[in-house]
N, C-alpha and C. Protein backbone atom coordinates (compact mmCIF):
# COMPACT_ATOMS: atom_id res chain seq x y z
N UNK A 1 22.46 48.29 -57.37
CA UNK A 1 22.37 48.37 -55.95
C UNK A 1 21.23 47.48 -55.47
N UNK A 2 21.74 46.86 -54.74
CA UNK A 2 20.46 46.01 -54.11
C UNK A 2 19.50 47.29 -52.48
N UNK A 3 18.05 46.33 -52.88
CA UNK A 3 17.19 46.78 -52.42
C UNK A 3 17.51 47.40 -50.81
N UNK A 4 18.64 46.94 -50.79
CA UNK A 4 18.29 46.97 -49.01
C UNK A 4 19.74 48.36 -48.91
N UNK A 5 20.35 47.94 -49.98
CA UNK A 5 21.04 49.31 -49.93
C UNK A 5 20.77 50.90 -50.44
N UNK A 6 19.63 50.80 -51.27
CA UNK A 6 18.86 51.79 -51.55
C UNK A 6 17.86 52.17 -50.15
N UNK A 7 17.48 51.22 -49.58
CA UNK A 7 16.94 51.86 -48.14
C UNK A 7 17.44 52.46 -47.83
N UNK A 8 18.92 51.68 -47.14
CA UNK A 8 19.89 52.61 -46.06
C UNK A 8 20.12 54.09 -47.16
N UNK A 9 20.29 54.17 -48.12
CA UNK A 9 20.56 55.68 -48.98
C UNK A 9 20.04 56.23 -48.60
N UNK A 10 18.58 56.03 -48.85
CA UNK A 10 17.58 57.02 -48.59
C UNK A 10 17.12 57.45 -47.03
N UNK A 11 18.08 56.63 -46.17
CA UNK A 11 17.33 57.13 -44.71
C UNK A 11 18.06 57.99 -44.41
N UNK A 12 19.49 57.87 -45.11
CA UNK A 12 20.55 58.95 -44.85
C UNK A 12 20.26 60.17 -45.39
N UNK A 13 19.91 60.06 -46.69
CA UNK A 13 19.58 61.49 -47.37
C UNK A 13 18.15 61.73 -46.68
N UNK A 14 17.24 61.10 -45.89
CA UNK A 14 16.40 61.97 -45.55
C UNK A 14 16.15 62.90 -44.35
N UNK A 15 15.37 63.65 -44.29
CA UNK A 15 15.54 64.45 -43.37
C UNK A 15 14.93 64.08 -42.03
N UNK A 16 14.97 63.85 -41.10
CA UNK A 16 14.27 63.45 -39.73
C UNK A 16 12.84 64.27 -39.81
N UNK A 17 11.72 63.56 -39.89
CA UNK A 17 10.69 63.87 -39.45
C UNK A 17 10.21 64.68 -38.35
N UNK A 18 10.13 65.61 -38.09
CA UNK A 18 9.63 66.63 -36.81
C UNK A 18 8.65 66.09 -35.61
N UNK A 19 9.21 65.93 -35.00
CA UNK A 19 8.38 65.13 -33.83
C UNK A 19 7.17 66.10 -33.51
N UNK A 20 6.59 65.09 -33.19
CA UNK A 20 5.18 65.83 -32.77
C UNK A 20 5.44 66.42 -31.39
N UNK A 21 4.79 67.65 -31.05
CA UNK A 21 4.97 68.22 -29.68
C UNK A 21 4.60 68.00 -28.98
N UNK A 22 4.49 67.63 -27.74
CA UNK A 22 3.13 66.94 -26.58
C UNK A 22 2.22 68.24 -26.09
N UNK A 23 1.33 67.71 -25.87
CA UNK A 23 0.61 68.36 -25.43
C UNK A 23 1.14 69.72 -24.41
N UNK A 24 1.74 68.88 -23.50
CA UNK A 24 2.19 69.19 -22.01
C UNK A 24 3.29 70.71 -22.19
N UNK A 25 4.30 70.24 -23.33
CA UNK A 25 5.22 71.02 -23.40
C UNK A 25 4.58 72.77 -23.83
N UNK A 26 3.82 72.50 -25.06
CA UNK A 26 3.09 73.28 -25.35
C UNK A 26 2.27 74.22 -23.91
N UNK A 27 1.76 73.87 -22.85
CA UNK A 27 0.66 74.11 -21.95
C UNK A 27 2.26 75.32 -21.10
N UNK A 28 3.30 74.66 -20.70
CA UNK A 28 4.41 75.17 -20.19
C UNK A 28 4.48 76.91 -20.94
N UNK A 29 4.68 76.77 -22.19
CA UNK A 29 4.88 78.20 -22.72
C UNK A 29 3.75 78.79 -23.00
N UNK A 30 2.96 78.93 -23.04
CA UNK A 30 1.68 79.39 -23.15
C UNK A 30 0.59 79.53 -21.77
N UNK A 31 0.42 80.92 -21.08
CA UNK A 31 -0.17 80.85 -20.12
C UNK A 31 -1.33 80.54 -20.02
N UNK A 32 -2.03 79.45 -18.71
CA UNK A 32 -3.31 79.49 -18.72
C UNK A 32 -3.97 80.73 -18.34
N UNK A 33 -5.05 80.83 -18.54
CA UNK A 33 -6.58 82.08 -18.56
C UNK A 33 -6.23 82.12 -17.35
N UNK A 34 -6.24 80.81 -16.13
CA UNK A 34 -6.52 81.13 -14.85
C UNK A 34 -5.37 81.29 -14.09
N UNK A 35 -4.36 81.22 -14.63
CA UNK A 35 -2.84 81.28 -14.10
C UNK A 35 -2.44 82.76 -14.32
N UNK A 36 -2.89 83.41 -15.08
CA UNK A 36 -2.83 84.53 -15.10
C UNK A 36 -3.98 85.59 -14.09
N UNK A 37 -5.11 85.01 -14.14
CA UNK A 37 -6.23 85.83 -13.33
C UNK A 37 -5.55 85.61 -12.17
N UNK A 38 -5.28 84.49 -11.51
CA UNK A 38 -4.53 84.25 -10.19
C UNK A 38 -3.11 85.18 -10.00
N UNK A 39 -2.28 85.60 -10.55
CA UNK A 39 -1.02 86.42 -10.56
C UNK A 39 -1.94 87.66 -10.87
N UNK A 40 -2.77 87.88 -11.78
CA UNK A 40 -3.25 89.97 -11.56
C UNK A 40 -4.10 90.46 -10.05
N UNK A 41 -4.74 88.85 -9.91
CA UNK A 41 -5.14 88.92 -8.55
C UNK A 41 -4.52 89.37 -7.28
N UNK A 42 -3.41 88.85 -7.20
CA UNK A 42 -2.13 88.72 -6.53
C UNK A 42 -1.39 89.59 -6.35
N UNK A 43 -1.05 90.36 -7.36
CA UNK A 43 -0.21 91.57 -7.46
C UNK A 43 -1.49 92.81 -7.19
N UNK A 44 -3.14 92.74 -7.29
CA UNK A 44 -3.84 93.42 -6.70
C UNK A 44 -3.65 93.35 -5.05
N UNK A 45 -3.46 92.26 -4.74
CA UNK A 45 -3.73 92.17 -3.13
C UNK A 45 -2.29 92.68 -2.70
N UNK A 46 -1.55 92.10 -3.15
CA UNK A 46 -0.19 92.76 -2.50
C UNK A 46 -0.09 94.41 -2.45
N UNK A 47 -0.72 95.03 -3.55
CA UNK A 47 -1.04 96.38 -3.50
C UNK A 47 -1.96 97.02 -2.67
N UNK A 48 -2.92 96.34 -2.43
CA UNK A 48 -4.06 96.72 -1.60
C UNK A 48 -3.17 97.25 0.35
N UNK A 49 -2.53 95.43 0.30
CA UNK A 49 -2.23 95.35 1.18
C UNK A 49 -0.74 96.59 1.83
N UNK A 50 -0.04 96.86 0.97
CA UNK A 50 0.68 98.14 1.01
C UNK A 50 0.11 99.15 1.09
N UNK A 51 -1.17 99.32 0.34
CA UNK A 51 -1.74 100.90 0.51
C UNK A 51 -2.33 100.54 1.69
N UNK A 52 -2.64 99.83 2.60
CA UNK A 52 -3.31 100.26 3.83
C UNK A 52 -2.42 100.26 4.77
N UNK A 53 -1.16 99.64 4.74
CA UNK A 53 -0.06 100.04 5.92
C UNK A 53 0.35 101.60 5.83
N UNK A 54 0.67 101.84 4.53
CA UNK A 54 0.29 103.57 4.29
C UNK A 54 -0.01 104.03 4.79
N UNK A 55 -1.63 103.79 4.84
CA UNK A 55 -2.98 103.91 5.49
C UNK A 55 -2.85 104.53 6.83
N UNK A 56 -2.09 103.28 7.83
CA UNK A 56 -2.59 102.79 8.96
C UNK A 56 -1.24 104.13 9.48
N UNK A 57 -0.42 104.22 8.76
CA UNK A 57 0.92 104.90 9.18
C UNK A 57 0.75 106.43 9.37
N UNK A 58 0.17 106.30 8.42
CA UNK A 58 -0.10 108.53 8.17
C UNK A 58 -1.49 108.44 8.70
N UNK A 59 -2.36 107.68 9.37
CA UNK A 59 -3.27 107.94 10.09
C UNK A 59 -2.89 108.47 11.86
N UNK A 60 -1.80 107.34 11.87
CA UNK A 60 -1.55 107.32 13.20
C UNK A 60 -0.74 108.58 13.19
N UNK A 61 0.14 109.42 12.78
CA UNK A 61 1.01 110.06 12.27
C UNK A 61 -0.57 111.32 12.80
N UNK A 62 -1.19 111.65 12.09
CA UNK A 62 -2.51 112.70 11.98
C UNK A 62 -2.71 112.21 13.36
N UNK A 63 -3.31 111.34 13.82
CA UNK A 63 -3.38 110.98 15.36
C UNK A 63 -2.51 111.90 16.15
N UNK A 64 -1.24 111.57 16.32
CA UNK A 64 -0.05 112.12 17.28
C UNK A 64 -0.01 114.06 16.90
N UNK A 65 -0.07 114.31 15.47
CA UNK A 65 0.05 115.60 15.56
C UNK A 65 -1.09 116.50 15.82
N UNK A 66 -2.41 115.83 15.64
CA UNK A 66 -3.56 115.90 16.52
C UNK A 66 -3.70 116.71 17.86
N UNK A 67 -3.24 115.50 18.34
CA UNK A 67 -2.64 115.75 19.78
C UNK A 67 -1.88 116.82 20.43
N UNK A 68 -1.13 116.61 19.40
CA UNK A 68 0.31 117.93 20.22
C UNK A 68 -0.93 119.54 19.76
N UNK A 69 -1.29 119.89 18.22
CA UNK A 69 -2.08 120.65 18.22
C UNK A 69 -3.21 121.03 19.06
N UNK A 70 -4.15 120.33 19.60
CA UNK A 70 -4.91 120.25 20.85
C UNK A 70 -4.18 120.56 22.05
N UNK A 71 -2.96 120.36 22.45
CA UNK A 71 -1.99 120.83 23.77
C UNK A 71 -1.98 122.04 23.11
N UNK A 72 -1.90 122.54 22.02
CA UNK A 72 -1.41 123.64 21.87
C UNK A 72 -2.66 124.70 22.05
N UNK A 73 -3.79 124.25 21.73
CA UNK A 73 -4.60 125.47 21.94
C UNK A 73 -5.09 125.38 23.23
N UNK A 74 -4.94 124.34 24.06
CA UNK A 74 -4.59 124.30 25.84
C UNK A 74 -3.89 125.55 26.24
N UNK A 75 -2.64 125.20 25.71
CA UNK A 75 -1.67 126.46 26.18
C UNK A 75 -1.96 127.45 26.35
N UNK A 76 -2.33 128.18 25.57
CA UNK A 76 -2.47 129.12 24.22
C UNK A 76 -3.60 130.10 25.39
N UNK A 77 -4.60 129.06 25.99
CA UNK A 77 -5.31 129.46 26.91
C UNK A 77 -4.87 130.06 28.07
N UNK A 78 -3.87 129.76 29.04
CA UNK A 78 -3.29 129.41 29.45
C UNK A 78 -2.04 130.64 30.02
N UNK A 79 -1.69 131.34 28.68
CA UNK A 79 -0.67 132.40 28.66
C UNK A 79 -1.57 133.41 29.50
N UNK A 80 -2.36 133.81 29.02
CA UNK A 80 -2.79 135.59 29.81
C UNK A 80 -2.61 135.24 31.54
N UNK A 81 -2.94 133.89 31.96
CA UNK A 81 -2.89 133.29 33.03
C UNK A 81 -1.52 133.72 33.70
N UNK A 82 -0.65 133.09 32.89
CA UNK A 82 0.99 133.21 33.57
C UNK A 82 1.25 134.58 33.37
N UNK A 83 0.76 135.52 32.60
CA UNK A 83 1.09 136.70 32.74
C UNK A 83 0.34 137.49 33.83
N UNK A 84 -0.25 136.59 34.03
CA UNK A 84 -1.37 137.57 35.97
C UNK A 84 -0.16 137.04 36.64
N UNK A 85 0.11 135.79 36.69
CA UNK A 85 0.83 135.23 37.83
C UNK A 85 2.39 136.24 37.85
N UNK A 86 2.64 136.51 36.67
CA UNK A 86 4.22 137.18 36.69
C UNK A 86 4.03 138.90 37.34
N UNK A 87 2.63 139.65 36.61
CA UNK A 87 2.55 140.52 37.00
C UNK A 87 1.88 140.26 39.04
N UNK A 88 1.52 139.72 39.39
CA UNK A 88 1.60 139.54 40.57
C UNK A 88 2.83 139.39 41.59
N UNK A 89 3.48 138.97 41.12
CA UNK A 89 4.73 138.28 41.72
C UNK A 89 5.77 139.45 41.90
N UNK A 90 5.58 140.64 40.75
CA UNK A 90 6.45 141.65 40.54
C UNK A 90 5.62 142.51 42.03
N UNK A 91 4.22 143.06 42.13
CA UNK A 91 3.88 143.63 42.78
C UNK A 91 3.62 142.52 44.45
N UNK A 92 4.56 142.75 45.46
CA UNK A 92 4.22 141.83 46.50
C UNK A 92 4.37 142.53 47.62
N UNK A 93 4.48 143.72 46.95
CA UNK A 93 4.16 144.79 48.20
C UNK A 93 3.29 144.72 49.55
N UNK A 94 2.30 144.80 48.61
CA UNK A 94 0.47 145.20 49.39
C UNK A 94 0.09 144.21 49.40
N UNK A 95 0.06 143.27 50.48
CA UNK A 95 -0.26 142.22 50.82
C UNK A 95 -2.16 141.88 50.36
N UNK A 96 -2.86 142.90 50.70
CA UNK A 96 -4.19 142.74 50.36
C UNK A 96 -4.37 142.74 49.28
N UNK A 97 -3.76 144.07 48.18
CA UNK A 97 -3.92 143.25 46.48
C UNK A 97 -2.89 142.29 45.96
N UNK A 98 -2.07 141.52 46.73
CA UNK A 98 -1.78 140.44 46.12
C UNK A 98 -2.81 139.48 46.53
N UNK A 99 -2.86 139.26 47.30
CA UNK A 99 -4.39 138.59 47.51
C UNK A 99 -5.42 138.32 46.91
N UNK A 100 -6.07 139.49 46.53
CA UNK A 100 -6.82 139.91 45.70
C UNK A 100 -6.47 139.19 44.33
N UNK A 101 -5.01 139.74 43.60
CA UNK A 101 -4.76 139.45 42.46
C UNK A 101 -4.52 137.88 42.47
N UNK A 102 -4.21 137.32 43.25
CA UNK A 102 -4.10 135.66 42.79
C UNK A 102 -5.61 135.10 43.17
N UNK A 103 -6.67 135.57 43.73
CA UNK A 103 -8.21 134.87 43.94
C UNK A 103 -8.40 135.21 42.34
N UNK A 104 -8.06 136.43 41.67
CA UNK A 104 -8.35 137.01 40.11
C UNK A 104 -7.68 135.90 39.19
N UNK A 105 -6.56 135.70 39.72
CA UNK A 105 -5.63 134.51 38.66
C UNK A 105 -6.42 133.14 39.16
N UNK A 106 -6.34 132.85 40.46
CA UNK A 106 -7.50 131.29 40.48
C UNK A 106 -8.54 131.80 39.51
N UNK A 107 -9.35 132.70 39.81
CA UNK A 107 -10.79 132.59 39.24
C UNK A 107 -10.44 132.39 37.82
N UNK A 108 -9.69 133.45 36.62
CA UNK A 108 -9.20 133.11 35.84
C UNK A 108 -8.96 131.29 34.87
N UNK A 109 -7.67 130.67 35.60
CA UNK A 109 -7.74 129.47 35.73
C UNK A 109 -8.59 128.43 35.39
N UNK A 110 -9.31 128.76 36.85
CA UNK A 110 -10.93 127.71 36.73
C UNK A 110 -11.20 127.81 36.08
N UNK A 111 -11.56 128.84 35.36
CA UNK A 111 -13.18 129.31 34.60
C UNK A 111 -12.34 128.42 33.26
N UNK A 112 -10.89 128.97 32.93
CA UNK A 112 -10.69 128.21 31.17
C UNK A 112 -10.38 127.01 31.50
N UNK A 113 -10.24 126.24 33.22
CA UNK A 113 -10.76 124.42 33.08
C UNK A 113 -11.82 124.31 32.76
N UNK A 114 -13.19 124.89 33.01
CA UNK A 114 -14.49 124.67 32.95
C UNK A 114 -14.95 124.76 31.99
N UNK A 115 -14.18 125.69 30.84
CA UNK A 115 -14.61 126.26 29.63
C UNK A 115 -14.35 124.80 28.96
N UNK A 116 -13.40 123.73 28.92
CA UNK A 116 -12.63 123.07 28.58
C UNK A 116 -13.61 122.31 29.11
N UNK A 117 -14.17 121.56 30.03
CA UNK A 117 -14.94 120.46 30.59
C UNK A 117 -14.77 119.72 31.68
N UNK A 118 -14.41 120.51 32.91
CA UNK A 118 -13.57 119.74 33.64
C UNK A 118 -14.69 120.77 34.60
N UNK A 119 -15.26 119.56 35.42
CA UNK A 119 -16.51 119.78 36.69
C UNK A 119 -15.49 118.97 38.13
N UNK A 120 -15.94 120.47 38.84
CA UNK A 120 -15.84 119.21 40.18
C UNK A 120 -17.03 118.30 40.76
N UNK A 121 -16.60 117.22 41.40
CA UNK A 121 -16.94 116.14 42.01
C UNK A 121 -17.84 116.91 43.51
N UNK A 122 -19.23 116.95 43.27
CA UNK A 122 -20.22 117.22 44.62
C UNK A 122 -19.71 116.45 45.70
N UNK A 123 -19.53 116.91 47.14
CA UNK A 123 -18.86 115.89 48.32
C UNK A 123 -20.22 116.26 49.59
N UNK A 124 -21.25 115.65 48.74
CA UNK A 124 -22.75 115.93 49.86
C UNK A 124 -23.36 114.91 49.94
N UNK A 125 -24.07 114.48 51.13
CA UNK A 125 -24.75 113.01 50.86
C UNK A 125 -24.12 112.20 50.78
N UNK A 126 -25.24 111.07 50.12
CA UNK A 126 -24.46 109.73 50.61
C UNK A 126 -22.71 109.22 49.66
N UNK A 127 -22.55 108.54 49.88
CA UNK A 127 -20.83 107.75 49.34
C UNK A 127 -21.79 107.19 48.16
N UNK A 128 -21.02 107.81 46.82
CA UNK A 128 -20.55 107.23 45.41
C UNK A 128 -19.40 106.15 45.05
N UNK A 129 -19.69 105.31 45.60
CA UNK A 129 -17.94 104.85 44.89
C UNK A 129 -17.22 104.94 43.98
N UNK A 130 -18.05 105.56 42.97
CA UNK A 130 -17.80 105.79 41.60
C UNK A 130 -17.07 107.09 41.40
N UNK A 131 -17.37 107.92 42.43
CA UNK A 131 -16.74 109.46 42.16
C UNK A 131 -16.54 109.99 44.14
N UNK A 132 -16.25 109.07 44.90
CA UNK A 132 -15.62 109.07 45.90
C UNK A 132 -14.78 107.86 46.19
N UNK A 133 -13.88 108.66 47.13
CA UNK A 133 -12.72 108.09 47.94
C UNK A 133 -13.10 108.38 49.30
N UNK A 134 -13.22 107.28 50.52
CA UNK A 134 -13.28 107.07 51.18
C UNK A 134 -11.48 107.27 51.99
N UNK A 135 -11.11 108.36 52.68
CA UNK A 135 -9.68 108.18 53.41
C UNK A 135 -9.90 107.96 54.94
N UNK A 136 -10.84 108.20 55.71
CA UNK A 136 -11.27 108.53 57.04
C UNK A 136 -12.70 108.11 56.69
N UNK A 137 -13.33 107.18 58.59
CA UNK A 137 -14.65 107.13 58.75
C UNK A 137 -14.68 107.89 60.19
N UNK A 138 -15.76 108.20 60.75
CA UNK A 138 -15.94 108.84 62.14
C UNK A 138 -17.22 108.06 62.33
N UNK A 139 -17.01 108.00 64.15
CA UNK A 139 -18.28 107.56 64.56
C UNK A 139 -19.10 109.22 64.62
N UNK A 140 -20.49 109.13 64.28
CA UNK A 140 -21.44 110.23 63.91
C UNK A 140 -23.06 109.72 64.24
N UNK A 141 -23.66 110.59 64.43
CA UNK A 141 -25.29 110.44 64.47
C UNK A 141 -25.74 110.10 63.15
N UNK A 142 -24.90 110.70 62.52
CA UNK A 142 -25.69 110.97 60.40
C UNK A 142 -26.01 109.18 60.25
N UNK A 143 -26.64 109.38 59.21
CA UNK A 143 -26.55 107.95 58.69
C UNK A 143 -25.41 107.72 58.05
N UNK A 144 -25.33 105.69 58.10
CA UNK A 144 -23.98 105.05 57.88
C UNK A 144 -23.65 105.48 56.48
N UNK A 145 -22.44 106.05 55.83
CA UNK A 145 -21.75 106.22 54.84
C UNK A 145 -22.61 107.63 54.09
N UNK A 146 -22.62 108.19 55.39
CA UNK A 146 -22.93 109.99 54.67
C UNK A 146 -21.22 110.73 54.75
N UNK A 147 -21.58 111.61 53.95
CA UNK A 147 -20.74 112.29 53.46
C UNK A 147 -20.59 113.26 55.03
N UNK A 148 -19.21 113.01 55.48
CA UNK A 148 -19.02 114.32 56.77
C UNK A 148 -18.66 115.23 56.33
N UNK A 149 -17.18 115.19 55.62
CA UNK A 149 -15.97 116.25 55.27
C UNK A 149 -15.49 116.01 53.53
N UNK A 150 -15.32 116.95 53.15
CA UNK A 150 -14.48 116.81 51.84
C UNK A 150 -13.08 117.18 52.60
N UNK A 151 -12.20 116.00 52.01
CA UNK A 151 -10.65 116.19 52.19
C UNK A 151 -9.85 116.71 51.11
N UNK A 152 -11.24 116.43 49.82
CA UNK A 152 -9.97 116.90 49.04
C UNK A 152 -10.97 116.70 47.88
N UNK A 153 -11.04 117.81 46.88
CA UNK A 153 -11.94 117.79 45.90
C UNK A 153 -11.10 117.17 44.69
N UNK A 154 -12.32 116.38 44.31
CA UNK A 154 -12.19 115.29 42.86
C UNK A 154 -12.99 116.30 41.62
N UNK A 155 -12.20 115.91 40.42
CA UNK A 155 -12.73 116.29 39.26
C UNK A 155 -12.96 115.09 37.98
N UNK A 156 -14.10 115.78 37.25
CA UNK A 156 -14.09 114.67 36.29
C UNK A 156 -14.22 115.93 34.50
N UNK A 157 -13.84 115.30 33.61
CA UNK A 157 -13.29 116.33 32.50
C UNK A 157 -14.83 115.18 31.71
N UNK A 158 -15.76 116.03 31.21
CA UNK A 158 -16.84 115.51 30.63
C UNK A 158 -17.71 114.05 31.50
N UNK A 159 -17.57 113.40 30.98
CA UNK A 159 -17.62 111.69 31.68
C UNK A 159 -17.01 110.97 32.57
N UNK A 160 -15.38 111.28 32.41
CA UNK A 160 -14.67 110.83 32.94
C UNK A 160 -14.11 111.03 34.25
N UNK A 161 -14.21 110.78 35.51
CA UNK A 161 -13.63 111.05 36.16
C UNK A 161 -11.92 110.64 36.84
N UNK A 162 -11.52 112.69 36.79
CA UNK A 162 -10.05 112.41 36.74
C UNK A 162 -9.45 112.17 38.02
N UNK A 163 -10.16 112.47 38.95
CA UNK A 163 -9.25 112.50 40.32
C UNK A 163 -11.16 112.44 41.84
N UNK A 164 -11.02 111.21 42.07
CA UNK A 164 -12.12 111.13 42.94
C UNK A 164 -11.77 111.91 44.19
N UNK A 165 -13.04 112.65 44.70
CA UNK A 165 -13.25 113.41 45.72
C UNK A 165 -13.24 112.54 47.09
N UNK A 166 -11.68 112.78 47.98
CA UNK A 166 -11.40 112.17 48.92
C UNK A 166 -12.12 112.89 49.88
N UNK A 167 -13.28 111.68 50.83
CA UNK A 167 -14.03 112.22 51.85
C UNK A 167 -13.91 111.70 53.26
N UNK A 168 -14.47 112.13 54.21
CA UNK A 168 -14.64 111.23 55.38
C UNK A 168 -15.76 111.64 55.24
N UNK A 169 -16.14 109.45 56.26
CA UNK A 169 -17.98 109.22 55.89
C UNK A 169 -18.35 109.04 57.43
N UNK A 170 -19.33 108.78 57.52
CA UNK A 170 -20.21 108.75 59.00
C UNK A 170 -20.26 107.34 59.38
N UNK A 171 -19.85 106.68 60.59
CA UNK A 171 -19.94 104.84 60.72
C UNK A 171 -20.78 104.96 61.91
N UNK A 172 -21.65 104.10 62.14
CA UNK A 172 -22.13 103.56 63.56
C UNK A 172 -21.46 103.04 64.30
């Protein structure tokens, strides 16, 4: 056999050499350190971010039933009240103790607004704008923007005032 046909033999009988791997391919199946810290990161925040809509949901949720519970011990106040008013209503006989019995049911009333925090609005002296209403002025001797008349009493529940005390004031 000549030389050059013993080559070709042997390239046939041999086996293909195993290519070297690149770098690159290798980097593909094998995760980086920081490719991974970045995805546990990730799947932390996405969690975070679900537990506080949770959060924000059954807070507001405690909010609203809050609420309705607080109306309820309003109420609650409230009953012995409607039971003056019913037992009144039955007796309308005697004009003087029905009388009597509904100044007992106002007084009643008031007292568990007051207990609760709810003041009326003073209608003396000079104009508040802050906790008066001006509906009527009159010409008067008093000085300009004194208090003449309460038309109509204002209340305020702690701080707030709920309904300003409509007055007439004094004009030159």
């Amino acid at each position: 056999m000549s030389d050059d046909a013993k080559k070709l033999d042997k390239k046939v009988d041999a086996k293909p050499e195993p290519k070297a791997v690149k770098p690159e391919v290798k980097a593909e199946h094998k995760k980086d350190p920081k490719d991974a810290k970045i995805e546990e990161l990730t799947n932390d925040l996405k969690r975070l971010q679900a537990e506080f809509e949770n959060y924000k949901k059954r807070s507001e949720k405690e909010c609203c039933q809050f609420r309705e519970y607080s109306k309820a011990d309003i109420i609650k106040k409230f009953l012995p009240i409607i039971d003056s008013f019913e037992l009144a209503l039955k007796n309308t006989k005697n004009h003087d103790e029905f009388v009597k019995g509904l100044e007992l049911i106002y007084s009643n009333f008031y007292s568990v607004l007051k207990e609760e925090g709810l003041e009326p609005i003073s209608a003396k002296g000079k104009l508040d704008p802050y906790l008066h209403e001006v509906l009527l002025s009159e010409q008067s001797d008093k000085e300009e923007d004194t208090i003449i008349e309460e038309l109509q009493k204002g209340y305020r529940f702690k701080d707030k005032v709920l309904r300003h005390t409509k007055v007439k004031v004094a004009k030159k």
